[in-house]
Protein backbone atom coordinates (compact mmCIF):
# COMPACT_ATOMS: atom_id res chain seq x y z
CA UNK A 1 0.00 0.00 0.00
CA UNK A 2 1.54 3.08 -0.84
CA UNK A 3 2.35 5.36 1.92
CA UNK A 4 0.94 8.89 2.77
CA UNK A 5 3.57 11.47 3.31
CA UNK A 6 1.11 13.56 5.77
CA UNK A 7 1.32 10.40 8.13
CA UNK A 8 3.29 9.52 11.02
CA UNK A 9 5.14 6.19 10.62
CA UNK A 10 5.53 3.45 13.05
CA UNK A 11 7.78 0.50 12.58
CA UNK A 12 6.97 -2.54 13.94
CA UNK A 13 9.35 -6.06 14.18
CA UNK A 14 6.96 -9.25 14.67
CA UNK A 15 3.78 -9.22 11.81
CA UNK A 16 2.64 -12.44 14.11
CA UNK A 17 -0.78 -11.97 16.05
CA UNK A 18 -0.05 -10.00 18.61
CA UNK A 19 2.02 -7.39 16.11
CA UNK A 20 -0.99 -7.13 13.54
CA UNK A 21 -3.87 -7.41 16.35
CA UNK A 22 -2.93 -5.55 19.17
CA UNK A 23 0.27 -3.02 18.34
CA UNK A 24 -0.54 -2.24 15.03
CA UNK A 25 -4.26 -1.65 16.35
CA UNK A 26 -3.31 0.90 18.61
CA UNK A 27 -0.98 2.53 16.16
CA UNK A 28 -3.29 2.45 13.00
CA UNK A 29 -6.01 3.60 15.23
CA UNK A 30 -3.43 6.78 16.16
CA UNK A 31 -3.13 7.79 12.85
CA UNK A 32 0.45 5.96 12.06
CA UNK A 33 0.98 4.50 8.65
CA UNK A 34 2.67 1.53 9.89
CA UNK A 35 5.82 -0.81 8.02
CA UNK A 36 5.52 -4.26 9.41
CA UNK A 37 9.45 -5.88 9.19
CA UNK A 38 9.58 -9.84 9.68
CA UNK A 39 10.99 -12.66 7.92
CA UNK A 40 8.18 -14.96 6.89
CA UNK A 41 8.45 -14.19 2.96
CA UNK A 42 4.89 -15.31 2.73
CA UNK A 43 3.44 -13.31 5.75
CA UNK A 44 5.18 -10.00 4.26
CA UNK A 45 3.77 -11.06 0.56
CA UNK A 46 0.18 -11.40 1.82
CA UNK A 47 0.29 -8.04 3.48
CA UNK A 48 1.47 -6.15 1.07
CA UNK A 49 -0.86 -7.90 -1.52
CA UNK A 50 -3.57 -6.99 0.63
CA UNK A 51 -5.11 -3.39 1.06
CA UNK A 52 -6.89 -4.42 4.61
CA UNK A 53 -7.26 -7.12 7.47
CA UNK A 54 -9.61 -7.44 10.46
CA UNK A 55 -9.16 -6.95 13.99
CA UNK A 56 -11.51 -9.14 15.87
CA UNK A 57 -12.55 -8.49 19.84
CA UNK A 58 -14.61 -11.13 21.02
CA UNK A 59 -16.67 -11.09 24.61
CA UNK A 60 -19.14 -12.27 26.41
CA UNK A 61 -21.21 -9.20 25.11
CA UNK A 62 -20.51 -9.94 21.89
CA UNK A 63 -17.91 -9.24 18.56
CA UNK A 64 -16.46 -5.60 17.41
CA UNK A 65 -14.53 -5.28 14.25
CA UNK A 66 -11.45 -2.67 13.41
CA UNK A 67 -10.48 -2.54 9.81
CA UNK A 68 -6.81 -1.89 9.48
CA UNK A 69 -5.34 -0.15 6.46
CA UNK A 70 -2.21 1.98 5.57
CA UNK A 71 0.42 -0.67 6.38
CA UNK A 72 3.40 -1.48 4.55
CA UNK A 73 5.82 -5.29 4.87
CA UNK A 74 9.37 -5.50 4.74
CA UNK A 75 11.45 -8.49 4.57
CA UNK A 76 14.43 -7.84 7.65
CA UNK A 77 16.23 -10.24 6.14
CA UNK A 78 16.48 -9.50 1.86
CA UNK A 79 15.71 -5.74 2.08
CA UNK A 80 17.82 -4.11 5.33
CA UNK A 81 18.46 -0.95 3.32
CA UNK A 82 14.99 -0.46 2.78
CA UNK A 83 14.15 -0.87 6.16
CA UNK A 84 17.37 1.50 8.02
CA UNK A 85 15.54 3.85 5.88
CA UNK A 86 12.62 3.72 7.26
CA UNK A 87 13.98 3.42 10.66
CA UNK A 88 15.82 6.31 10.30
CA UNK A 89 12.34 8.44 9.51
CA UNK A 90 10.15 6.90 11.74
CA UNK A 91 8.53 8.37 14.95
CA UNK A 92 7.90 5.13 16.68
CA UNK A 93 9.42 1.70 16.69
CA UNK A 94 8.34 -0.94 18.18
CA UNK A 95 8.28 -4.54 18.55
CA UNK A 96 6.46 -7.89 19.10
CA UNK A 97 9.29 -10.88 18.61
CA UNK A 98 9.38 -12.40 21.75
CA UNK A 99 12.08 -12.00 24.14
CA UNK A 100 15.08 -14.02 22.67
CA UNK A 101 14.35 -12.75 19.52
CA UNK A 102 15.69 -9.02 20.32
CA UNK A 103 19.22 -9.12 19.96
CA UNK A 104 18.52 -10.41 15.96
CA UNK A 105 16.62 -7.10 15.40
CA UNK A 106 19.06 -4.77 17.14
CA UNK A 107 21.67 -4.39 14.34
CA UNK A 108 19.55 -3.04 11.80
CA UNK A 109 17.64 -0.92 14.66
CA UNK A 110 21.10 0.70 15.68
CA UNK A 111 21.84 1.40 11.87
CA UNK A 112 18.84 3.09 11.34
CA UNK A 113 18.68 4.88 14.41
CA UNK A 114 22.41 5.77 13.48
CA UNK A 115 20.99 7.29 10.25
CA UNK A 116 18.52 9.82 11.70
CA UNK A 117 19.01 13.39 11.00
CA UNK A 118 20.05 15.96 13.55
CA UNK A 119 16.52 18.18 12.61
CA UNK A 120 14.07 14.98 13.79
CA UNK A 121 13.39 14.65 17.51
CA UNK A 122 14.31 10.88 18.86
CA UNK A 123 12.44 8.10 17.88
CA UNK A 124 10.61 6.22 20.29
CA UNK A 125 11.52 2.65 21.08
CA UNK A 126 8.82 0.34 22.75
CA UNK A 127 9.21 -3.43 23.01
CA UNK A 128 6.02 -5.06 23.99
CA UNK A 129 7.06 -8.39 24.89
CA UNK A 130 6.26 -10.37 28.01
CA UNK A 131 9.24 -10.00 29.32
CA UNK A 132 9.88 -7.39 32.39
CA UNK A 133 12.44 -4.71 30.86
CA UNK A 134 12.50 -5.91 27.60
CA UNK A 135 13.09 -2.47 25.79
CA UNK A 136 16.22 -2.14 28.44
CA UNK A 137 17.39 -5.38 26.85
CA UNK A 138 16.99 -4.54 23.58
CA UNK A 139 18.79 -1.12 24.11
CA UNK A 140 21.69 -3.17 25.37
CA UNK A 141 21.59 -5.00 22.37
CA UNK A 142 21.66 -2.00 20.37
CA UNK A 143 24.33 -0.23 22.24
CA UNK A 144 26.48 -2.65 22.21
CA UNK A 145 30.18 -1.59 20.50
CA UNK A 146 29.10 -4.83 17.63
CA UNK A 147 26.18 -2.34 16.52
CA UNK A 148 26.77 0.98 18.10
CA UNK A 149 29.98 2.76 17.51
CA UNK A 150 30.93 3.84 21.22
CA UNK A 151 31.72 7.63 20.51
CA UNK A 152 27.91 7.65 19.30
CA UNK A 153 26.99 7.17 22.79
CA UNK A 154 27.79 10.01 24.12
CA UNK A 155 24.34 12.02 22.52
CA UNK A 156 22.30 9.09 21.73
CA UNK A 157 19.10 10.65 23.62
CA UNK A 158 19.13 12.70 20.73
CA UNK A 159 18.48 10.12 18.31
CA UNK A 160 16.20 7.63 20.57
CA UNK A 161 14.38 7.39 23.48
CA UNK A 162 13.73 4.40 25.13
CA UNK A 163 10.84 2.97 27.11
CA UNK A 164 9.63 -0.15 28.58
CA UNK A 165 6.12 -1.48 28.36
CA UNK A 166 3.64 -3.90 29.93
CA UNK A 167 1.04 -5.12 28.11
CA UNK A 168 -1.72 -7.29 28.50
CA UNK A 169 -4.14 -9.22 26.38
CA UNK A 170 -4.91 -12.49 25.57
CA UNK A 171 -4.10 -13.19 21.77
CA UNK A 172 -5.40 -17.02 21.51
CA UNK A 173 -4.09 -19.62 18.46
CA UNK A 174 -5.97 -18.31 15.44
CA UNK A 175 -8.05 -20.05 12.84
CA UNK A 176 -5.80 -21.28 9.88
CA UNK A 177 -7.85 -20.01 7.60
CA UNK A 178 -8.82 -16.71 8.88
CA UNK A 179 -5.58 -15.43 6.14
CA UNK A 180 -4.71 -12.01 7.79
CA UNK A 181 -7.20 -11.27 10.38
CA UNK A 182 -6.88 -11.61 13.81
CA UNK A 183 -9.07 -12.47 16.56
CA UNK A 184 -8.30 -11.70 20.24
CA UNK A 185 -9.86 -10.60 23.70
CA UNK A 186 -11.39 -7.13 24.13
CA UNK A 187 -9.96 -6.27 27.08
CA UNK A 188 -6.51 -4.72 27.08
CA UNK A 189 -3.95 -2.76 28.80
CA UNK A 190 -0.48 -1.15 27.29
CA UNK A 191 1.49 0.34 30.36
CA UNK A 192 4.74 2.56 29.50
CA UNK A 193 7.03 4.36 31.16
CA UNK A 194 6.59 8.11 30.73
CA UNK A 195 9.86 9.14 32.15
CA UNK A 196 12.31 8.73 29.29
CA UNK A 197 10.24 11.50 27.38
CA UNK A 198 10.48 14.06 30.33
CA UNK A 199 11.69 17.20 28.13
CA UNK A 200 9.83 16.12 25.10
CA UNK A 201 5.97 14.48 24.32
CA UNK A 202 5.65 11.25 24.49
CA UNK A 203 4.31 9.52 21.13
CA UNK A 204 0.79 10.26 20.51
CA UNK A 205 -0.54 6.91 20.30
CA UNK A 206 -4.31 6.13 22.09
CA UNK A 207 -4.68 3.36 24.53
CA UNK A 208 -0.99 3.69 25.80
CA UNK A 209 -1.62 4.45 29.66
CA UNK A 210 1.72 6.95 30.75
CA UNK A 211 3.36 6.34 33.87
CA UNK A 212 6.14 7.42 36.01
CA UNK A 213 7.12 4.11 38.07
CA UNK A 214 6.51 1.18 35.57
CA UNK A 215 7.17 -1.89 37.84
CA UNK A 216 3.98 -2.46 39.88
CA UNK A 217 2.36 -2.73 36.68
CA UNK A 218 4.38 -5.08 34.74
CA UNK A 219 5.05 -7.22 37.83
CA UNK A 220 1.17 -7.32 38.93
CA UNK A 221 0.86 -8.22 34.84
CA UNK A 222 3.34 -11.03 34.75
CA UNK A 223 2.60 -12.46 38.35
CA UNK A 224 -0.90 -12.26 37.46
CA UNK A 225 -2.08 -13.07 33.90
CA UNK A 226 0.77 -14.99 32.83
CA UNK A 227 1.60 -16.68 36.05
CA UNK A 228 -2.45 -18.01 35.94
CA UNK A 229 -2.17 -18.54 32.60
CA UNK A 230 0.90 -20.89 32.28
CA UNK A 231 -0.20 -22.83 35.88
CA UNK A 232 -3.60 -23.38 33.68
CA UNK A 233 -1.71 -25.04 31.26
CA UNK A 234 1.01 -26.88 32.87
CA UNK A 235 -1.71 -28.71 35.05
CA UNK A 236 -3.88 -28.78 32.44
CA UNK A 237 -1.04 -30.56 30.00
CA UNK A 238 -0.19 -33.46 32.74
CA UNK A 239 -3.84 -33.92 33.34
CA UNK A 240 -4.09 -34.35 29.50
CA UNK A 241 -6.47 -31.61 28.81
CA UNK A 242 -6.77 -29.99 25.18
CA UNK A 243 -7.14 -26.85 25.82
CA UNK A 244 -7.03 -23.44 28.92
CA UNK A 245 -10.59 -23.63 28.54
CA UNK A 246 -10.94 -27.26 29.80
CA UNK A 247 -8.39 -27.06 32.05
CA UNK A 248 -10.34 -24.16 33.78
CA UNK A 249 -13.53 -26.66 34.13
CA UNK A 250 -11.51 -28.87 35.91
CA UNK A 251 -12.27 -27.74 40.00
CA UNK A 252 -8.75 -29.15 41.31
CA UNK A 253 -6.79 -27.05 38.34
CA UNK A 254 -8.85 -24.30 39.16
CA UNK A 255 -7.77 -24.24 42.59
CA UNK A 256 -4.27 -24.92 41.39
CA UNK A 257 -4.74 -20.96 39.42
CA UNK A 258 -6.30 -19.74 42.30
CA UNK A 259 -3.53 -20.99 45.25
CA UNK A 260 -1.05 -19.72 43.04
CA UNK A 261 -2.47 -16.55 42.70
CA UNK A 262 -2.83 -15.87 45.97
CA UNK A 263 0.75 -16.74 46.71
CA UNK A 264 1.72 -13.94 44.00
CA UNK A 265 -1.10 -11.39 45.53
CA UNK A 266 0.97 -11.35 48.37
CA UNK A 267 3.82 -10.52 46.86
CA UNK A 268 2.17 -7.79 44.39
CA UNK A 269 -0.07 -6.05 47.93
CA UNK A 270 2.77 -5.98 49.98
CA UNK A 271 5.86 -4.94 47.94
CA UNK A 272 4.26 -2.42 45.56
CA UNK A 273 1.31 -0.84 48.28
CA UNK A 274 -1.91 -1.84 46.00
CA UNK A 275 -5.04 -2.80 47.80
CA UNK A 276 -6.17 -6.43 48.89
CA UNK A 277 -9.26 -5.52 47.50
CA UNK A 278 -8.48 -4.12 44.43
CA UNK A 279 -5.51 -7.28 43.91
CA UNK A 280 -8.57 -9.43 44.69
CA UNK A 281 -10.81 -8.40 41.82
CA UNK A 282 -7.78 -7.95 39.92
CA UNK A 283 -7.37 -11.66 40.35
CA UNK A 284 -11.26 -12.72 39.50
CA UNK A 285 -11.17 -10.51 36.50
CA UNK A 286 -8.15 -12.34 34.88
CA UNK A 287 -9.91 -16.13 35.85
CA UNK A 288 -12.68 -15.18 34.23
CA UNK A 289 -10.43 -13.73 30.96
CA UNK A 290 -8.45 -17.18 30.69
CA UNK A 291 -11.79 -18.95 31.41
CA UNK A 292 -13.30 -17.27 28.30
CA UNK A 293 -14.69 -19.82 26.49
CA UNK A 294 -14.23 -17.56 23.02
CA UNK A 295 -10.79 -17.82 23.38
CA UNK A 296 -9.85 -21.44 23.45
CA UNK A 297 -5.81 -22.19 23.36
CA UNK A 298 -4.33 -25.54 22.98
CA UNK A 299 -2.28 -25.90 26.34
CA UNK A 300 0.51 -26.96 24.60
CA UNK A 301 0.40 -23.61 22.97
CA UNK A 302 0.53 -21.56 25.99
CA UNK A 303 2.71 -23.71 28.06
CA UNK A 304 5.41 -23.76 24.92
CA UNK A 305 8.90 -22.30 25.83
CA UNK A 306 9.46 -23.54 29.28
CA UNK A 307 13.11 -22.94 29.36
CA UNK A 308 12.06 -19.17 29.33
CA UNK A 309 8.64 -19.44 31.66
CA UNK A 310 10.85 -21.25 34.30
CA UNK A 311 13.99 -18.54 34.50
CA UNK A 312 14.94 -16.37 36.82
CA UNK A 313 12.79 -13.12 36.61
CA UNK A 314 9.70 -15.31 34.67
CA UNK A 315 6.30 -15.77 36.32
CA UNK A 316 6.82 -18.88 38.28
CA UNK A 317 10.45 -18.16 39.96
CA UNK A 318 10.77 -14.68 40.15
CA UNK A 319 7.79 -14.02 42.64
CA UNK A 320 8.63 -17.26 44.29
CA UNK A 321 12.36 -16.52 44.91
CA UNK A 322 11.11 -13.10 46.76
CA UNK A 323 7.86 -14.30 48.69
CA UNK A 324 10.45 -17.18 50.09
CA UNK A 325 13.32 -14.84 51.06
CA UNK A 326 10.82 -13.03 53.12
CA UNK A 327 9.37 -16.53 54.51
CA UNK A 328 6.05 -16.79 52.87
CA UNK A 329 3.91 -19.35 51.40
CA UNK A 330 5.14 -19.83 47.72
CA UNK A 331 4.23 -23.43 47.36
CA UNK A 332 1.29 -22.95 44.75
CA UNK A 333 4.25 -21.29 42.73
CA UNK A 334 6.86 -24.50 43.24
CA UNK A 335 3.69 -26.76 42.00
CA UNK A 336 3.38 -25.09 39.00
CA UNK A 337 7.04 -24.90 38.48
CA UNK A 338 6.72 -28.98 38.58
CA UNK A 339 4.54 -29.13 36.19
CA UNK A 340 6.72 -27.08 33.80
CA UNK A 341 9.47 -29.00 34.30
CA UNK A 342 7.60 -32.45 33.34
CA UNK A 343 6.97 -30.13 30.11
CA UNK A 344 9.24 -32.01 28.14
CA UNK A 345 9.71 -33.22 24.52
CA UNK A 346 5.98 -31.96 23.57
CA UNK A 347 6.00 -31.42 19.86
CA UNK A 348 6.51 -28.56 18.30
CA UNK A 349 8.61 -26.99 21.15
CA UNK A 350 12.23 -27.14 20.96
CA UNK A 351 12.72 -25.50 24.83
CA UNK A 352 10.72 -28.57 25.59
CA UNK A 353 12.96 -31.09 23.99
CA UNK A 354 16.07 -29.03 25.22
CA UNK A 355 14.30 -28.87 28.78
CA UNK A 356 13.85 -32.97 28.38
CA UNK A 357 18.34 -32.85 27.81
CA UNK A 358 19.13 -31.11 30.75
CA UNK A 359 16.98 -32.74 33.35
CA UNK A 360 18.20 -36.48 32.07
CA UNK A 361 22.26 -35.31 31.80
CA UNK A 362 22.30 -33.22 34.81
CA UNK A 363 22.33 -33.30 38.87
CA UNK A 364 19.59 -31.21 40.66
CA UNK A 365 21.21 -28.41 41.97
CA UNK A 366 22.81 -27.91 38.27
CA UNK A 367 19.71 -27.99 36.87
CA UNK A 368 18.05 -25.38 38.85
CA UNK A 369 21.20 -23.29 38.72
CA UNK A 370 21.36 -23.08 34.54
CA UNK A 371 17.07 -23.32 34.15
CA UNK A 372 16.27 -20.98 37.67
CA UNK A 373 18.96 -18.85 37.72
CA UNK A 374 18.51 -19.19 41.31
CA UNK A 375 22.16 -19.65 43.42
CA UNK A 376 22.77 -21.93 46.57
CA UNK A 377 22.42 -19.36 49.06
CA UNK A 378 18.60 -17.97 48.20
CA UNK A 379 16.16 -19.40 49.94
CA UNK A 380 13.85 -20.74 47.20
CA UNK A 381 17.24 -22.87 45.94
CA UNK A 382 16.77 -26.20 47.96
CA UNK A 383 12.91 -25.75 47.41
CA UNK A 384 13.36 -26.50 43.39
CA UNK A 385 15.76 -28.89 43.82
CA UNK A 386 13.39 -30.80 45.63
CA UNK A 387 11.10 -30.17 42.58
CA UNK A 388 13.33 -31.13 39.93
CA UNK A 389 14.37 -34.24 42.19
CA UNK A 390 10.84 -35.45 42.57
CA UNK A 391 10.62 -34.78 38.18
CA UNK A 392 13.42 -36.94 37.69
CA UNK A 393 13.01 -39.72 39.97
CA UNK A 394 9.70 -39.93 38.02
CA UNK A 395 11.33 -40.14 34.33
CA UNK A 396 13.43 -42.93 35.91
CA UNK A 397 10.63 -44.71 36.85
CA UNK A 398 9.04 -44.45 33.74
């Protein structure tokens, strides 16, 4: 589609679901022409062969459609000029790869934001991954002396800004044949942090909620949504359910959800000051979202990548290395944790297969040391070595 000079332009890495449904939503919706980069040859084809798409938001009230238009594709891989070049003239960039994906896209984001002239203000760079700091990460990427020559450093505010995000919404498998459009939940939220545009505006982009201290946010997110999400799945997978949905039918998973829920609630009250009450209904609202029987996801779909989903600062470790430093209750957390660590060798996933390696060639307390993160002296260490123990005596046995 051709572009329209009068327009602000976005770029955006990922054309997947959650890039075409939910970013490029917001941004279309803002009044961005936006230039989707990826390298599926055939996802980039069929958007540029195609004037429009859909954005579906289904609820128990019922089905709204968003058509999206004024969209270009570029292939990352076969055409970098192309894309340093729009880089270089772009407002906003931003980013839906997932989390070990970044450090791929940096190079060609440092060249282009190495390219900007001295009369445009920064461009803004937003990752929205689940991932907590993710657009830090990627600015270390992109900073680095590999794709950043070091004396550039030294003004580089001038040329970008960089923020990081949480965001939240449910973006379930899609129908194979449903081509370009995208169906997902209507409920939302895109969190990011205000404070790296202090002397400037922030981008002008509607349904971005601005705020000064992003963390309670993207922890009460991640400790939330995508710790209930994954313990869904994970009990849902070993009790050989098909999909969230059924899992969530299933009274002793959904007590599972719930325990572990409250274990992070904890957490999210005490360390960041938000109400009981408000954490509370904060917690029944996101049951009923993964409940939502319009959304169905194949569990092995959600609980794919465990490598990632067990680390350090994920959803099932990170709260539970905290809440037991401070002697509390984490043991919802460690059950879930289980359950992603009998994950293993489900098809399609490659973390799974690798996760099925290290558990059979490795002792406990090396396993949770290269998987957790986690070191001998915290007080969650012994915990999921118990865990892992318990998972392996099992795959002996079998």
């Amino acid at each position: 589609m051709a572009a329209n000079s009068s327009t602000k332009k976005a770029v955006h890495f990922g054309a997947g679901n959650i890039g075409r449904g939910f970013v490029a939503c917001f941004l279309h919706n803002s009044g961005y022409e936006v230039i989707f980069a990826d390298v599926n040859t055939d996802l980039i084809d069929s958007l540029n062969a195609s004037p429009s798409y859909k954005v579906i938001e289904v609820g128990s009230e019922g089905t709204e459609e968003h058509i999206i238009t004024n969209y270009r594709a570029i292939n990352s891989r076969t055409n970098e000029e192309e894309l340093i070049q729009e880089i270089s003239t772009a407002e906003v960039v931003t980013c839906s790869v997932g989390p070990n994906v970044l450090k791929f896209i940096a190079p060609v984001i440092a060249k282009g934001i190495d390219r900007r002239s001295e009369d445009l203000p920064p461009v803004a760079v937003i990752a929205c991954e689940n991932a907590i700091g993710a657009t830090d990460t990627l600015a270390e990427y992109i900073k680095d002396p590999k794709n950043t020559p070091p004396h550039r450093l030294a003004d580089y505010d001038k040329r970008a800004r960089f923020a990081n995000s949480a965001i939240d919404r449910i973006v379930p498998a899609q129908d194979p044949d449903a081509g370009l459009d995208v169906k997902l939940e209507k409920f939302y939220e895109w969190v990011v942090d205000r404070t790296p545009f202090k002397d400037m505006s922030p981008p002008d982009i509607k349904g971005i909620h601005w705020v000064d201290n992003l963390l309670p946010y993207i922890e009460r997110k991640l400790y939330t949504v995508n710790t209930g999400h994954a313990t869904a799945a994970y009990h849902g997978y070993i009790r050989r359910k098909s999909t969230v949905y059924d899992a969530l039918q299933d009274k002793d998973i959904q007590e599972e959800v719930k325990k572990a829920l409250e274990n992070t609630s904890h957490l999210i009250t005490q360390k960041h000051g938000i109400d009981d009450q408000a954490q509370h209904e904060y917690v029944d609202k996101i049951v009923k979202r993964i409940s939502n029987p319009h959304l169905e996801d194949a569990v092995e779909r959600v609980g794919r990548a465990p490598l990632r989903k067990l680390s350090r600062k994920e959803r099932f470790i990170g709260p539970a290395a905290e809440l037991a430093e401070h002697g509390k209750d984490c043991s919802a957390l460690l059950d879930a944790a289980e359950m992603a660590f009998r994950f293993q060798n489900v098809e399609g996933d490659e973390e799974s297969a690798e996760l099925a390696k290290i558990m059979a060639n490795n002792k406990p307390e090396d396993v949770v040391k290269q998987v957790c993160g986690l070191n001998e002296n915290e007080k969650l260490f012994p915990k999921v070595v118990e865990v892992v123990q318990r998972v392996q005596a099992d795959s002996q046995d079998d």
